[in-house]
Protein backbone atom coordinates (compact mmCIF):
# COMPACT_ATOMS: atom_id res chain seq x y z
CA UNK A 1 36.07 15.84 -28.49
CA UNK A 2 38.12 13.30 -30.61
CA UNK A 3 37.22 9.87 -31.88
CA UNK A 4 39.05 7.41 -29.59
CA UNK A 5 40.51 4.01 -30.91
CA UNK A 6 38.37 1.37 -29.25
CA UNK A 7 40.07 -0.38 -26.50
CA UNK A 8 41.64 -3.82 -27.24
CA UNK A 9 39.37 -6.99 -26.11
CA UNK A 10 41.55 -8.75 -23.79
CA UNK A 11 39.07 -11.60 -23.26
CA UNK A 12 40.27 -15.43 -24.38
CA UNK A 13 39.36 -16.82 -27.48
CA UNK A 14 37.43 -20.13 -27.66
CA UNK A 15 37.88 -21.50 -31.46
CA UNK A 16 34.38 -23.25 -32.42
CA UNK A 17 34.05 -26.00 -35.25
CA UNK A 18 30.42 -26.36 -36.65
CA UNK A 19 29.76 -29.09 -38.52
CA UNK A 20 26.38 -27.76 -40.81
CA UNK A 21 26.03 -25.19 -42.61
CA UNK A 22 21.73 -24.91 -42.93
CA UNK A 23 19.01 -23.19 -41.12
CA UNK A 24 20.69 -24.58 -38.14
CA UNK A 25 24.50 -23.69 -39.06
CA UNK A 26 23.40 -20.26 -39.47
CA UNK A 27 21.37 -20.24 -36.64
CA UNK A 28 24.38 -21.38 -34.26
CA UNK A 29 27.02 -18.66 -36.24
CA UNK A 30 24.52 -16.07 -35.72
CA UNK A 31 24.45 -16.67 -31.68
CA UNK A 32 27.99 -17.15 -31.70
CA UNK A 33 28.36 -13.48 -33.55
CA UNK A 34 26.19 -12.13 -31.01
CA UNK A 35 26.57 -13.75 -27.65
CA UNK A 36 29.17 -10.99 -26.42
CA UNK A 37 26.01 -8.84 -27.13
CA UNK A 38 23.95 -10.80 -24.73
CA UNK A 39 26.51 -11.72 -21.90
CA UNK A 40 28.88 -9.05 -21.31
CA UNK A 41 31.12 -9.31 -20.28
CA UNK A 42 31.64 -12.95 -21.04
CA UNK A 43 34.76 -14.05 -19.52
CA UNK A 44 36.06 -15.36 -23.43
CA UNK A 45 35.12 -15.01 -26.70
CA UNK A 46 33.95 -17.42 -29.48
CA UNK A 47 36.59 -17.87 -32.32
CA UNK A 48 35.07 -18.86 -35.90
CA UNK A 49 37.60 -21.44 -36.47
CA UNK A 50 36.41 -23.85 -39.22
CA UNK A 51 32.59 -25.01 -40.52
CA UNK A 52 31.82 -28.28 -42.00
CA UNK A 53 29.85 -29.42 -44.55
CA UNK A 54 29.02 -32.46 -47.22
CA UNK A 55 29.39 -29.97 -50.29
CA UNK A 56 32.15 -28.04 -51.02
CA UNK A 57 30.51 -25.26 -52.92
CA UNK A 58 27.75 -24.41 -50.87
CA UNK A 59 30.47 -24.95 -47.09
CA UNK A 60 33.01 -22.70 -48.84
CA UNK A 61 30.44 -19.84 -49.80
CA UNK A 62 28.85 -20.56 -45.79
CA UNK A 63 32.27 -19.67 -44.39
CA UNK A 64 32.87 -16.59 -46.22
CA UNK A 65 28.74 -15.69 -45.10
CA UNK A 66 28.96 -16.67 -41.61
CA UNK A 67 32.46 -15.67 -41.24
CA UNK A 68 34.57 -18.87 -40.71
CA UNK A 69 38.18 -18.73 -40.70
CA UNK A 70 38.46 -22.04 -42.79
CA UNK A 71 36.31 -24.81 -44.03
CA UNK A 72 36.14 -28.38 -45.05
CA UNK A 73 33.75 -31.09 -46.40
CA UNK A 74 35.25 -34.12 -44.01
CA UNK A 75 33.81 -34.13 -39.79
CA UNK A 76 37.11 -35.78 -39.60
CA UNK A 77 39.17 -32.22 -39.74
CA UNK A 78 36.83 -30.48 -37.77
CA UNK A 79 37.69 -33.07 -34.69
CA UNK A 80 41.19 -33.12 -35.84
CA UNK A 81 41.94 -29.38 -35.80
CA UNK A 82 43.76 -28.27 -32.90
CA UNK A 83 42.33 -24.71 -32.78
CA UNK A 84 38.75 -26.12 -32.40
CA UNK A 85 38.13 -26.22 -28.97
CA UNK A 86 34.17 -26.70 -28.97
CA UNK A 87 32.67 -28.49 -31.63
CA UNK A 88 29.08 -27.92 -32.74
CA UNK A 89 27.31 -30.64 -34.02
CA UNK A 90 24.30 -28.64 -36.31
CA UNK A 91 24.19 -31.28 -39.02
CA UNK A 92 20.93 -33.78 -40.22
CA UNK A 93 19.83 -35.88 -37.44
CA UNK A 94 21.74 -39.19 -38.90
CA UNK A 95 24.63 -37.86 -38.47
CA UNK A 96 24.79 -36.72 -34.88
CA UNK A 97 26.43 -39.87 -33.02
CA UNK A 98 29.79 -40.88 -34.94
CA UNK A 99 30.92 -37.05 -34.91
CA UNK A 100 29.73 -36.46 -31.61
CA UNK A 101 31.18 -39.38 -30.30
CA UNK A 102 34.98 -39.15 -31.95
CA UNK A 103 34.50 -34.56 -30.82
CA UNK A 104 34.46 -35.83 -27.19
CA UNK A 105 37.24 -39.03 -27.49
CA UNK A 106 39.20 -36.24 -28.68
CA UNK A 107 38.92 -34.08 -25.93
CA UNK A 108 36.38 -31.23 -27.58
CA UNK A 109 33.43 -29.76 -25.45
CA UNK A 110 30.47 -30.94 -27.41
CA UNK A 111 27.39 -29.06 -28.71
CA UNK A 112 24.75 -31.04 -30.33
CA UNK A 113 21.44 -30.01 -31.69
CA UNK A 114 18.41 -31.96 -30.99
CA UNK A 115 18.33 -34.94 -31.18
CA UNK A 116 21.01 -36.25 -29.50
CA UNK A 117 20.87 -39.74 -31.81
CA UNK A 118 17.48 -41.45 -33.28
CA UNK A 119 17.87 -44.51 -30.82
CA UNK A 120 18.18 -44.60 -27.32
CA UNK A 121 21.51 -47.67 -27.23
CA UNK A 122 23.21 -44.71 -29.88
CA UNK A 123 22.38 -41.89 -27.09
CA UNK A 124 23.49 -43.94 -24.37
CA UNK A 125 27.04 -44.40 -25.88
């Protein structure tokens, strides 16, 4: 019997923006590598768009690992980007609220690991 090329997947892609690249950015790429694995058939699939980070060295070498399209040190570009469609807040606890809260005045379906903010007024915006 021949080897068969493997049909084309037709399914939607989502593009994701993380913003961390740590235990928890890996974490989050990981599931997002492996969800199709869990859930099939999903009804899209994610799209590594872009992951964000405060150094340059370290978020450059995390995209080509976790297998990010792009990359960039500034939250702004992750929000900004066009492609990103859900963005993943992963990043220390401090700075959940201000890129949280500019991902969803942008339009972006929001992800964001525990804790939402360290004060209950910062949650409640």
């Amino acid at each position: 019997m021949p080897i068969n090329a493997t049909p084309p997947d037709e399914r939607p892609v989502v593009g994701f923006g993380v913003l961390g690249y740590g235990f928890m950015g890996r974490a989050h790429s990981h599931a997002l590598h492996s969800i199709g694995h869990m859930f099939w058939p999903s009804p899209a699939r994610p799209g590594l768009v872009a992951i964000g980070g405060r150094t340059e060295a370290a978020v450059a070498e995390a995209a080509t690992r976790y297998g990010y399209a792009s990359y960039t040190t500034d939250w702004h570009d992750l929000v900004a980007e066009p492609r990103v469609q859900v963005f993943d807040n992963v990043t220390t606890d401090a700075a959940h609220v201000e890129p949280t809260l500019a991902a969803i005045a942008a339009g972006k379906h929001v992800i964001v690991e525990k804790p939402l903010a360290a004060h209950a007024p910062d949650a409640a915006r």
